[in-house]
Protein backbone atom coordinates (compact mmCIF):
# COMPACT_ATOMS: atom_id res chain seq x y z
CA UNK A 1 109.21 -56.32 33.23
CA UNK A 2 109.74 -53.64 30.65
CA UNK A 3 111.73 -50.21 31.88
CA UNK A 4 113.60 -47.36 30.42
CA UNK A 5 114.83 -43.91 32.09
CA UNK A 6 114.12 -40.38 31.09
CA UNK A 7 116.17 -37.65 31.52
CA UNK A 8 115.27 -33.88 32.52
CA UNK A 9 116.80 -30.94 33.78
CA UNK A 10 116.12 -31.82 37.19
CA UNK A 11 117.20 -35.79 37.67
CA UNK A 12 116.28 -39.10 36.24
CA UNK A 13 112.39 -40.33 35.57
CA UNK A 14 112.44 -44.43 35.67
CA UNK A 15 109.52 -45.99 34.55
CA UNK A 16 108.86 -49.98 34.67
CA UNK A 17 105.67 -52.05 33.45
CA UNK A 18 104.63 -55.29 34.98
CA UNK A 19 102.54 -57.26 32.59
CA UNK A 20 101.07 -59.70 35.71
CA UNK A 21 102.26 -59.81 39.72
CA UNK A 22 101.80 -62.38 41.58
CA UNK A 23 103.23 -62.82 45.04
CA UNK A 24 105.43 -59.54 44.41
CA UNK A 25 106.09 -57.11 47.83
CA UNK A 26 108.48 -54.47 46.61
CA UNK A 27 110.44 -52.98 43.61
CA UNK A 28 113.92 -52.11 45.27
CA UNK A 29 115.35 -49.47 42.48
CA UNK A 30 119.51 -49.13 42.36
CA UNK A 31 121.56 -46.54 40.89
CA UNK A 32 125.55 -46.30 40.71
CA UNK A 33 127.50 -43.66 38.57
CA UNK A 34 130.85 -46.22 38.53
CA UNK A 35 129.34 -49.96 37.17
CA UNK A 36 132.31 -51.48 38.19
CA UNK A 37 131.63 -50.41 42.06
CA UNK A 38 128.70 -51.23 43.86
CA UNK A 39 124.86 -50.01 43.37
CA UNK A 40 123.31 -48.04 46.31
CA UNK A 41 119.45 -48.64 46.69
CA UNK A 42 117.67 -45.40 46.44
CA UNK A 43 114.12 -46.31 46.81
CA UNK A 44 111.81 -49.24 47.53
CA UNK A 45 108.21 -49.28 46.35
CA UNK A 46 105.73 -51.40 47.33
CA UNK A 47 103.70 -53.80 44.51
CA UNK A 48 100.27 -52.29 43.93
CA UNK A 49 99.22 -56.00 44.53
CA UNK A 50 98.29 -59.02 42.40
CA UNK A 51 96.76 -58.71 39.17
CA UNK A 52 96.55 -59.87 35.54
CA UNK A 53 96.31 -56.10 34.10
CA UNK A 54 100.01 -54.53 32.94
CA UNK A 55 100.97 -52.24 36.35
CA UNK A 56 103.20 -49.23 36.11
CA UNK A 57 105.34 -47.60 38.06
CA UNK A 58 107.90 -44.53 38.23
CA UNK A 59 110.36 -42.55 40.44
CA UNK A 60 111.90 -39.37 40.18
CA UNK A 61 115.56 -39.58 40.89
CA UNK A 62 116.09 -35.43 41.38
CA UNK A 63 120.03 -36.14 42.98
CA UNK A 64 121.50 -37.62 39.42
CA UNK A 65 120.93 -34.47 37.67
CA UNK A 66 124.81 -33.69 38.12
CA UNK A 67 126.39 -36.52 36.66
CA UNK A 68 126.91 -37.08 33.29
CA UNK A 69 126.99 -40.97 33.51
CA UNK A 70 124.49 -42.64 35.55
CA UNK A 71 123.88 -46.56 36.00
CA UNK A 72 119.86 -47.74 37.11
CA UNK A 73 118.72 -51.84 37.87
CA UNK A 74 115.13 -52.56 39.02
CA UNK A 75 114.81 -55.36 41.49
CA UNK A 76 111.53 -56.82 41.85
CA UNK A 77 111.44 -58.65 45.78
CA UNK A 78 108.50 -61.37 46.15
CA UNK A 79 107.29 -62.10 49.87
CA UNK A 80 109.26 -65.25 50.34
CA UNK A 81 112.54 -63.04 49.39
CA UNK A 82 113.00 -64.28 45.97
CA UNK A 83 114.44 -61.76 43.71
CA UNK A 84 114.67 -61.00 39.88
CA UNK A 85 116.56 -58.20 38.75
CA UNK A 86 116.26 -55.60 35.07
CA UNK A 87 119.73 -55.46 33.15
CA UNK A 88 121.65 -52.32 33.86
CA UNK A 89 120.57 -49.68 31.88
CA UNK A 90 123.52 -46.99 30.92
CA UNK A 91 122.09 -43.57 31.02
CA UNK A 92 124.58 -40.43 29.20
CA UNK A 93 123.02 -37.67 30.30
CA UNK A 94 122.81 -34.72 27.74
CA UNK A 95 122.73 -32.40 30.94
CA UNK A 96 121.14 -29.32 28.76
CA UNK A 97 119.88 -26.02 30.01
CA UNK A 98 116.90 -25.51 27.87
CA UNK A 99 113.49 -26.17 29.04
CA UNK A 100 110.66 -26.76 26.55
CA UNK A 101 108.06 -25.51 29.02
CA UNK A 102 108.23 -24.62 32.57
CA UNK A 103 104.71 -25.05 35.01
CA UNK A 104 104.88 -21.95 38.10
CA UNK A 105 104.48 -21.66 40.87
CA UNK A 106 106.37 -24.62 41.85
CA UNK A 107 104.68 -26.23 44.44
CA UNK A 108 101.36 -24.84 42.67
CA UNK A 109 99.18 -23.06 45.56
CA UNK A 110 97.23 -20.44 43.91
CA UNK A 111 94.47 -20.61 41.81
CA UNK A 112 96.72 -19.29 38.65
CA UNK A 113 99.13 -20.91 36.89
CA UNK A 114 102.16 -19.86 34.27
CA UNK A 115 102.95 -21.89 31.72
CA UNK A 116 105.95 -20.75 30.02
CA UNK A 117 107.16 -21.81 26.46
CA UNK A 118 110.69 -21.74 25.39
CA UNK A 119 111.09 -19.98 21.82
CA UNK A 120 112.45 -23.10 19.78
CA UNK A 121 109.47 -24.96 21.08
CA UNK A 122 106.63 -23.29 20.29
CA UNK A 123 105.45 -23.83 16.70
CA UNK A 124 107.02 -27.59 17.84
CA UNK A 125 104.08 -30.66 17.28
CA UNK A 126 104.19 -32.34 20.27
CA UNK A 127 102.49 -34.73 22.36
CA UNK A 128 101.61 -33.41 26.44
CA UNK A 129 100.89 -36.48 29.13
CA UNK A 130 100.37 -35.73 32.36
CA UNK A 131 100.80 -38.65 35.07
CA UNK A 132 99.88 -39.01 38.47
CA UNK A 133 103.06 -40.72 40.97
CA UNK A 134 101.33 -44.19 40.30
CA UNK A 135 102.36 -43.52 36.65
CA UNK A 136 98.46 -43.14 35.24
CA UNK A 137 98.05 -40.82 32.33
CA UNK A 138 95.51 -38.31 33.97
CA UNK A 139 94.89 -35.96 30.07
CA UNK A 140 96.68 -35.97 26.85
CA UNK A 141 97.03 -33.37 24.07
CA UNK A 142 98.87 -33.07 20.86
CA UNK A 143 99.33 -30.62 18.65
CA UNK A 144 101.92 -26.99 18.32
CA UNK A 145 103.23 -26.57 21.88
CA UNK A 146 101.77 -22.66 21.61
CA UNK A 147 98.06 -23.81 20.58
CA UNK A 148 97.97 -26.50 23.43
CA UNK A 149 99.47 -24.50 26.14
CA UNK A 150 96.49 -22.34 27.39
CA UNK A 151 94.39 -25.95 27.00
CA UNK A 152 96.85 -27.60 29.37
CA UNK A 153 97.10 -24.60 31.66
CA UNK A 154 92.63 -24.63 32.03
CA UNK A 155 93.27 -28.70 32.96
CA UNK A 156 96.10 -28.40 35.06
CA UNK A 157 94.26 -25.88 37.12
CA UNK A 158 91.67 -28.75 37.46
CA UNK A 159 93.70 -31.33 39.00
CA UNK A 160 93.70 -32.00 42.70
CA UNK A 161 96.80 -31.98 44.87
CA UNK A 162 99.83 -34.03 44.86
CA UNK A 163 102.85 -35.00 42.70
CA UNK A 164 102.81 -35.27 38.80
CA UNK A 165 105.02 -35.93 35.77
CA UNK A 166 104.67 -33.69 32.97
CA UNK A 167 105.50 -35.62 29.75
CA UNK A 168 106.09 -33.69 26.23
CA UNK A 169 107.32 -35.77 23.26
CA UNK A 170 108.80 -34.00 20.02
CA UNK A 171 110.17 -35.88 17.23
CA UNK A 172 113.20 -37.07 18.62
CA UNK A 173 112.95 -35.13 21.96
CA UNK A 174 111.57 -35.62 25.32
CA UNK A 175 111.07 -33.69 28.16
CA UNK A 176 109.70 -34.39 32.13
CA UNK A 177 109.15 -31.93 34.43
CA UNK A 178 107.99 -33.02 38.26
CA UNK A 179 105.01 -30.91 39.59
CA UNK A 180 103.99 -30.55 42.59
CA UNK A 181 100.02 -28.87 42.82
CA UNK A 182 99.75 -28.10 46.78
């Protein structure tokens, strides 16, 4: 199982591939801000069920955004109770105020939709993903942040409701937003 963590203003975005399950019930994900004290479980996720195709998944953990040090393990649970568990991956937290790009309004009801750029960002060449919860790129688009953003705002307005992850990559950068289109 392959995993990293993201970081954005708002909490902690950890993402995990399966290449195969078999067997496999739940992902039980753990966080701790002290290693040398015990891990809390903050979420359990049930397996999308067995398959030979690669699987991912993601959750959003929005209360980590105020520590500067937090501590995330995946634990995968199979149906007789077996368990195998990620290392421990160390996230430092740069816990900075700029936003590349904020989506309003936030939860998205009307038919409109803002999409603001932040000045350092937008002659930036980046690359825009947005995911659905089950981690599933729904569109992608590259290209300056300014020549994109109108594109992304006409497809956003397309989705249907529910919860999304707004990717945007930048040499050496990246940024996820949560999004929630009512």
């Amino acid at each position: 199982m392959d995993y990293y963590v993201i970081e954005t203003s708002a909490g902690n975005l950890i993402n995990w591939q399966t290449a195969t399950e078999k067997d496999n019930n739940k992902y039980n994900v753990w966080r701790s801000f002290n290693p040398t004290k015990a891990f809390t479980k903050i979420v359990e996720i049930y397996s999308k069920g067995s398959g030979l195709n690669p699987t991912n998944y993601s959750f959003f953990d929005s209360l980590s955004y105020h520590q500067k040090l937090v501590y995330y393990r995946v634990v995968q649970v199979d149906f007789d109770g077996e368990t195998v568990s990620t290392s421990v991956i160390r996230l430092k937290r740069k816990m900075s105020k700029v936003d590349a790009f904020t989506v309003f309004p936030k939860p998205q009801r009307a038919e409109e939709i803002t999409f603001l750029l932040h000045p350092a960002w937008e002659k930036k060449q980046v690359f825009f993903d947005l995911k659905n919860n089950a981690g599933n790129t729904l569109f992608t688009e590259e290209g300056p942040l300014q020549d994109i953003a109108e594109v992304i705002s006409l497809k956003l307005a397309l989705i249907p409701a529910g919860m999304y992850f707004i990717y945007l990559h930048s040499t050496g950068v990246a940024k996820v937003i949560k999004w929630i289109k009512d």
